[in-house]
N, C-alpha and C. Protein backbone atom coordinates (compact mmCIF):
# COMPACT_ATOMS: atom_id res chain seq x y z
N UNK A 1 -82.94 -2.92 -115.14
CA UNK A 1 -82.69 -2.78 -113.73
C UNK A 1 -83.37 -3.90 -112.94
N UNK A 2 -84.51 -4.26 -113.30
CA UNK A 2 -85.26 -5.02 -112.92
C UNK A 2 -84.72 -6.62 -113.01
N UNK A 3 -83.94 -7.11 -113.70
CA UNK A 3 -83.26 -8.11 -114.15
C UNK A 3 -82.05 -8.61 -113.00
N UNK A 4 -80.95 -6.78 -113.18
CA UNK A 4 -80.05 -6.83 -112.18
C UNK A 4 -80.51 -6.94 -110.51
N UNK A 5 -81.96 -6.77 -110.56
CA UNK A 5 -82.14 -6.76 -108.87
C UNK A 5 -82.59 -7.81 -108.97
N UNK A 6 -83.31 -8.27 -109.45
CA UNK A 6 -83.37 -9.76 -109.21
C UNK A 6 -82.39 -11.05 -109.38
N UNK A 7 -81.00 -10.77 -109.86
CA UNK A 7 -80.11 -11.22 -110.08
C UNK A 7 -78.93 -11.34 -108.59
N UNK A 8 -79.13 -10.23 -108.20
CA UNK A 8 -78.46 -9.40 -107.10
C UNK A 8 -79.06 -9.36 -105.64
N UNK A 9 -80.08 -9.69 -105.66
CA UNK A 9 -80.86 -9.64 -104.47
C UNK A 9 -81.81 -10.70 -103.85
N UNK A 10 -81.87 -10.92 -102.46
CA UNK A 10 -82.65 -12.30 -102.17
C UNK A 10 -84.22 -11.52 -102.36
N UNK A 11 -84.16 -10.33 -101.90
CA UNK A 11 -85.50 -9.71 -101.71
C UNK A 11 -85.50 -8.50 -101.90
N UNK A 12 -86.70 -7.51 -102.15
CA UNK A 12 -86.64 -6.25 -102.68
C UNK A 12 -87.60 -5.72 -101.85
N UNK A 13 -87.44 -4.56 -101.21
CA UNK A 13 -88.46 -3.47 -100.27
C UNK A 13 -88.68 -2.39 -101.77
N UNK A 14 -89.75 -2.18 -102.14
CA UNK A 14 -90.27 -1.49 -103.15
C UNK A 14 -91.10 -0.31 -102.34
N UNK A 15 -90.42 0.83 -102.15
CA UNK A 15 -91.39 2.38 -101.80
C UNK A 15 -91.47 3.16 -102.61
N UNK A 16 -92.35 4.27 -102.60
CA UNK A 16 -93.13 4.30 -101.55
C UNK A 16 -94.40 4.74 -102.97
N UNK A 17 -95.36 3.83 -102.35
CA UNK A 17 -96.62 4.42 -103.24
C UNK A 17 -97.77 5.48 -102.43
N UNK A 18 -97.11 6.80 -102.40
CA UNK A 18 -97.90 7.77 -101.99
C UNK A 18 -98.60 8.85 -102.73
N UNK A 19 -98.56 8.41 -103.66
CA UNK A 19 -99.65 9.03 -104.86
C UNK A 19 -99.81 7.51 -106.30
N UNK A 20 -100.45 8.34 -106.96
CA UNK A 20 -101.15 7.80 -107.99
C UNK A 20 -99.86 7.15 -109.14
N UNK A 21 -99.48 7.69 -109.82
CA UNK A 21 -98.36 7.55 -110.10
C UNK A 21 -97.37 6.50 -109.87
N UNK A 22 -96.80 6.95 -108.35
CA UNK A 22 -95.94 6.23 -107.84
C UNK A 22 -96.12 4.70 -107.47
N UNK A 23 -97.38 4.75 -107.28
CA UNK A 23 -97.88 3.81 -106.40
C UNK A 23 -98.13 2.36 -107.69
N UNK A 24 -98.65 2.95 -108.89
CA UNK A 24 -98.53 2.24 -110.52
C UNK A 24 -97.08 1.26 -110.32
N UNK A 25 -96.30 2.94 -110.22
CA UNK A 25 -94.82 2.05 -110.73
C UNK A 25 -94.35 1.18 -109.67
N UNK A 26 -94.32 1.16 -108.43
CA UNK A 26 -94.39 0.82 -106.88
C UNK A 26 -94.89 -0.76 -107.47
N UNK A 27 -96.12 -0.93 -108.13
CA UNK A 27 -96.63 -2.19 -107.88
C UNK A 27 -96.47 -3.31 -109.21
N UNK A 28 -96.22 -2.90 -110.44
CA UNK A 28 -95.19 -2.84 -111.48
C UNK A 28 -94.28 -3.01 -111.36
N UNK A 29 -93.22 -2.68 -110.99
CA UNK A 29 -91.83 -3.45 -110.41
C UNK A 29 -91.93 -4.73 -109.48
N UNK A 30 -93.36 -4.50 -108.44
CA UNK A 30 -93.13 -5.72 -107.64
C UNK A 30 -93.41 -6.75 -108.15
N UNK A 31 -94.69 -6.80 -109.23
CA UNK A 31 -95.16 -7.80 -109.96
C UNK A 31 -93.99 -8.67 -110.79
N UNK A 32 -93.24 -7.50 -111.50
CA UNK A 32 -92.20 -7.82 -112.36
C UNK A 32 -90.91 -8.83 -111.71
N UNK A 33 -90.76 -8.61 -110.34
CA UNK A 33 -89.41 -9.11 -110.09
C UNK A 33 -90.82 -10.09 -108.90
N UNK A 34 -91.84 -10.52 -108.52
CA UNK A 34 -92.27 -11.36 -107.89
C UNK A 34 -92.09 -12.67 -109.20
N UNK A 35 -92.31 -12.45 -110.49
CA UNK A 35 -92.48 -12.86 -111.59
C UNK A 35 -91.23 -13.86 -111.70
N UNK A 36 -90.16 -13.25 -111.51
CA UNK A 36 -88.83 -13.36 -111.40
C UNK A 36 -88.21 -14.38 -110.48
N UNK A 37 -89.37 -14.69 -109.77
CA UNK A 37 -89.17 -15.36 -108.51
C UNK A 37 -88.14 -14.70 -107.27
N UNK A 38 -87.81 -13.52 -107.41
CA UNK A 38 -87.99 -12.64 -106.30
C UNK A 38 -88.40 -11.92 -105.15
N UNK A 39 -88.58 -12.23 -103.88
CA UNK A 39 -89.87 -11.53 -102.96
C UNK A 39 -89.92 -10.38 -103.23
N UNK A 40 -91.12 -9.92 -102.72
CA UNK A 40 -90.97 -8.32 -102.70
C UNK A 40 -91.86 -7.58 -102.06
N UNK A 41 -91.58 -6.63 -101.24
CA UNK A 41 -92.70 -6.31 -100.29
C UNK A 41 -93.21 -4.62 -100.88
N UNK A 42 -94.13 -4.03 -101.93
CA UNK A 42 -94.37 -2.41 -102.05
C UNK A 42 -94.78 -1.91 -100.83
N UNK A 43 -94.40 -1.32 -100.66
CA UNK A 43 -94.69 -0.21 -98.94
C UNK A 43 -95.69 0.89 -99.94
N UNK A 44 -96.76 1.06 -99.38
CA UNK A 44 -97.97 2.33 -99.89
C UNK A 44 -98.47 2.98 -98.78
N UNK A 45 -99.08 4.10 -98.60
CA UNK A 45 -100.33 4.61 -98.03
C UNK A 45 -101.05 3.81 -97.70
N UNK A 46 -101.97 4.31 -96.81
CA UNK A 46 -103.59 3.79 -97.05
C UNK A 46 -104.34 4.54 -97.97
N UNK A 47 -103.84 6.07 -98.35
CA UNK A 47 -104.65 6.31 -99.40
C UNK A 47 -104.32 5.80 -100.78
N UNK A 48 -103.51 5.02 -100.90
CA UNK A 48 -103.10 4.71 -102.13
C UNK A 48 -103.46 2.66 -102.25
N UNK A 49 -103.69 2.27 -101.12
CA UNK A 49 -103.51 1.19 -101.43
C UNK A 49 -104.75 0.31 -101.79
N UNK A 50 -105.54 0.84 -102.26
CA UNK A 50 -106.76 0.36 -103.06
C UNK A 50 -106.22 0.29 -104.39
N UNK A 51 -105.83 1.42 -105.20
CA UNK A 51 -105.15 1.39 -106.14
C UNK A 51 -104.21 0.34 -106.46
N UNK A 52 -103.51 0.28 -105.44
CA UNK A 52 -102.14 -0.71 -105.37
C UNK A 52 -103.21 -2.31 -105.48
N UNK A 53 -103.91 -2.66 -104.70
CA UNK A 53 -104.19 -3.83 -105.00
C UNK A 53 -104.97 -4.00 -106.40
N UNK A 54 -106.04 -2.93 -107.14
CA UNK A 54 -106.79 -3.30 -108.05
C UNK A 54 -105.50 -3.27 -109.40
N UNK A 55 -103.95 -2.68 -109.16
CA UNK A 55 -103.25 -2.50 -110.14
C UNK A 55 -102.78 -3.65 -110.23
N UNK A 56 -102.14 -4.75 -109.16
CA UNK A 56 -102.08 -5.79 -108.90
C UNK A 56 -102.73 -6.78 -109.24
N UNK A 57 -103.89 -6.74 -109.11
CA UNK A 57 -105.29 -7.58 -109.80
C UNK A 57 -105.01 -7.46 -111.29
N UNK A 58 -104.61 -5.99 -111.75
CA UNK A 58 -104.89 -5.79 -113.16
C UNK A 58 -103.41 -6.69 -113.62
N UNK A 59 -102.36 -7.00 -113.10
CA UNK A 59 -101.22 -7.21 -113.70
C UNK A 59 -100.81 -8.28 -113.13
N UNK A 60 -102.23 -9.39 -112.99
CA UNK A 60 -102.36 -11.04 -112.51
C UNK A 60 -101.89 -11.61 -111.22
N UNK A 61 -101.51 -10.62 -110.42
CA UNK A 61 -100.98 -10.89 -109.09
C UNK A 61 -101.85 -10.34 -107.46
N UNK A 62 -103.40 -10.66 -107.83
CA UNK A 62 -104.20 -10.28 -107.00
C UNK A 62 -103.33 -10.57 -105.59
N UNK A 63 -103.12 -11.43 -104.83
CA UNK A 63 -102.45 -11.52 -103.76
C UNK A 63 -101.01 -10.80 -103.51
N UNK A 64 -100.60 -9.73 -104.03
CA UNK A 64 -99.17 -9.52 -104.31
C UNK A 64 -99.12 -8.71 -102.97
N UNK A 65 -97.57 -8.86 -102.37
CA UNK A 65 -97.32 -8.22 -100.70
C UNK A 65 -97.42 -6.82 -100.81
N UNK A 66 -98.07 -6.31 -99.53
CA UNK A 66 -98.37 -4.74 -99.72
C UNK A 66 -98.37 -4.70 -98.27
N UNK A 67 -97.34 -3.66 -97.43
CA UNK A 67 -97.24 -3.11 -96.51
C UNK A 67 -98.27 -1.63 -96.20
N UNK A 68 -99.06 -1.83 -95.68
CA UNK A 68 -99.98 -0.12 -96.08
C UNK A 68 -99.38 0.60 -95.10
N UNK A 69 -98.91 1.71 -94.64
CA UNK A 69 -98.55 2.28 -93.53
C UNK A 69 -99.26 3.97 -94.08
N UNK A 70 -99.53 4.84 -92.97
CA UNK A 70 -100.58 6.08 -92.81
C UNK A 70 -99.86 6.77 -93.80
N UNK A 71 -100.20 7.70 -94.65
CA UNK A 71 -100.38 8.54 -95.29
C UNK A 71 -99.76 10.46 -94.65
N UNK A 72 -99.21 10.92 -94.82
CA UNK A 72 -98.35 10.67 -96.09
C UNK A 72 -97.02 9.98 -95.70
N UNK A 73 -96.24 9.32 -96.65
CA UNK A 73 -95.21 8.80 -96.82
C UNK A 73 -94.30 10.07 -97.06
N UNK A 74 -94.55 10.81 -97.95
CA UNK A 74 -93.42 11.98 -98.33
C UNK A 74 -93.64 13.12 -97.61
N UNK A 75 -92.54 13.83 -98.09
CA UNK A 75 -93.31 15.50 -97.48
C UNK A 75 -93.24 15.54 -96.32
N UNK A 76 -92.52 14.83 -95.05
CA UNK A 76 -92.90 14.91 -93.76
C UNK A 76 -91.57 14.74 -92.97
N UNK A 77 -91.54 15.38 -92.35
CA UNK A 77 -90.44 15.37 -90.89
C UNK A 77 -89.54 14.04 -90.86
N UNK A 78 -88.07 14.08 -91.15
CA UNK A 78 -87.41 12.77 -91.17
C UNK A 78 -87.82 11.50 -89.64
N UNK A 79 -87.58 12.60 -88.51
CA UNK A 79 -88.18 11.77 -87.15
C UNK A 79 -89.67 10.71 -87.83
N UNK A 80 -90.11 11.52 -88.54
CA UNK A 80 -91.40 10.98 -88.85
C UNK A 80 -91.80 9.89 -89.85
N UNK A 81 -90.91 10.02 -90.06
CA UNK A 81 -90.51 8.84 -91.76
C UNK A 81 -90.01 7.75 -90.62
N UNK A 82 -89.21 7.88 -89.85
CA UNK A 82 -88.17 7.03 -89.28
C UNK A 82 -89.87 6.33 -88.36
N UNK A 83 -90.56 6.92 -88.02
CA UNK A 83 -91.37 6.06 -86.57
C UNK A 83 -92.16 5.59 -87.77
N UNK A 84 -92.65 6.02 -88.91
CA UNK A 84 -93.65 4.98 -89.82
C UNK A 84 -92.88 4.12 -90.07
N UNK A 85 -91.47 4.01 -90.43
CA UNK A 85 -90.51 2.54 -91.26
C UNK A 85 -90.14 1.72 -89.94
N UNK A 86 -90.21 2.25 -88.45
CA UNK A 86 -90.53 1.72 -87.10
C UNK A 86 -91.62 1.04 -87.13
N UNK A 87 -92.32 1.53 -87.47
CA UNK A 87 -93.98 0.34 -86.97
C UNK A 87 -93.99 -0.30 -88.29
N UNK A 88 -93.47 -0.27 -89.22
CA UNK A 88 -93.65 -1.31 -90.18
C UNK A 88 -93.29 -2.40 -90.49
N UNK A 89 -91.90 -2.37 -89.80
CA UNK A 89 -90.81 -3.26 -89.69
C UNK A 89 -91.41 -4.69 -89.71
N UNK A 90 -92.33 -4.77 -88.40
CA UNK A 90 -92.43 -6.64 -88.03
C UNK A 90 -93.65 -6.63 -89.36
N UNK A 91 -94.26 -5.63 -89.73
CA UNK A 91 -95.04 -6.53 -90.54
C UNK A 91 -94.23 -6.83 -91.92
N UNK A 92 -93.81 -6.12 -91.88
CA UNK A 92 -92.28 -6.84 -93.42
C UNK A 92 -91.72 -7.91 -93.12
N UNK A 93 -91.57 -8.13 -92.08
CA UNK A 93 -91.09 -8.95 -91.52
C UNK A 93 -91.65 -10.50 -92.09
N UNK A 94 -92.80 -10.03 -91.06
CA UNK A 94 -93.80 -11.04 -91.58
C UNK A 94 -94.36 -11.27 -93.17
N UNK A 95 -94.24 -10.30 -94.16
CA UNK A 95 -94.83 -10.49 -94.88
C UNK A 95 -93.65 -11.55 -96.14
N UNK A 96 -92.34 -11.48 -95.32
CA UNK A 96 -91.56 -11.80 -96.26
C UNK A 96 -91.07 -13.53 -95.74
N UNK A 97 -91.82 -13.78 -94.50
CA UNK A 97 -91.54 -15.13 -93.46
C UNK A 97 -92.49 -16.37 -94.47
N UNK A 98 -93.45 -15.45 -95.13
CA UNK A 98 -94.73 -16.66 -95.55
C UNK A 98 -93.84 -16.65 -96.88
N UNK A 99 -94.54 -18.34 -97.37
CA UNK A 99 -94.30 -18.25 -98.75
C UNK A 99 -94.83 -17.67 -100.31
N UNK A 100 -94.36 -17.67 -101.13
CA UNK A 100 -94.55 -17.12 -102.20
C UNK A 100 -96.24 -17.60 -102.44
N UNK A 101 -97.30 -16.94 -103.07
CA UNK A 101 -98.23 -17.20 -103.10
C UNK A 101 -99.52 -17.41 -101.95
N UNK A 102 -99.06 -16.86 -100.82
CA UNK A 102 -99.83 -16.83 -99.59
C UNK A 102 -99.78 -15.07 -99.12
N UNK A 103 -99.33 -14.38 -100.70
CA UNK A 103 -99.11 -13.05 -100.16
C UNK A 103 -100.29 -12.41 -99.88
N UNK A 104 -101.59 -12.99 -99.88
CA UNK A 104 -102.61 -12.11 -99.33
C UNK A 104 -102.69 -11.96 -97.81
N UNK A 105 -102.54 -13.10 -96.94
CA UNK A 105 -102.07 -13.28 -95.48
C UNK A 105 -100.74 -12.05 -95.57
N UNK A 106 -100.20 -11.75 -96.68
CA UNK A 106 -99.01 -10.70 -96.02
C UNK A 106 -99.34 -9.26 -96.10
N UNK A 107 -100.55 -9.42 -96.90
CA UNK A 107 -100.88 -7.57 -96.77
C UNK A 107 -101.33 -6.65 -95.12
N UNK A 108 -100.78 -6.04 -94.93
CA UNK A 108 -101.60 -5.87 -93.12
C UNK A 108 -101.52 -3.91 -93.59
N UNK A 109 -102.23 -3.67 -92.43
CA UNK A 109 -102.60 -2.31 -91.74
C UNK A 109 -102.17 -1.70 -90.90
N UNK A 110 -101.02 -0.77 -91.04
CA UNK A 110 -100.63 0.08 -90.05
C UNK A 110 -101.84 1.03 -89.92
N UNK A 111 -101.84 1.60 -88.41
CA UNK A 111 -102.77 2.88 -87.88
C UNK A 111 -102.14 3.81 -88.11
């Protein structure tokens, strides 16, 4: 799958790492298709995104793009999903404007 999206796609939005788990495979795919020469932005928590960067570190891509937006991602009111993927927007934005290898300037902090 990972092959076909990078085949198929200029860029990849990778969600949502809101647990432990998810957040593994979330940053694992991004590594894989950044690898690929693919952008790719994982959208996480803030409770998850410590994880997300030391998994990143672990799988040679310490700088890899990470959107953090509040916690929880799942489990919550669609209105409510919709105003977190609202305030996230310009920083995807931004994180996908810089070039490849300056992805630490692309990690930011939603409140």
């Amino acid at each position: 799958m990972l092959d076909s999206l990078s085949v198929e796609c200029d860029i990849v939005i990778i969600a949502m790492g809101d647990c432990g788990s998810c957040t593994s495979y979330v940053i694992h795919d991004a590594v894989e298709l950044e690898k690929r020469g693919t952008p790719s932005i994982s959208i996480c928590s803030h409770e998850f995104a410590a994880l997300g960067k030391v998994e990143a570190q672990a799988l040679g891509m310490a700088n890899l793009p990470m959107v953090v937006v509040p916690h929880p991602i799942g489990g919550i009111d669609r209105k409510e999903v919709a105003r977190k993927a609202d305030d996230a927007f310009e920083d995807m934005i931004e994180a996908l404007s810089l070039p490849q290898g300056k992805s630490s300037e692309r990690a930011t902090q939603q409140s």
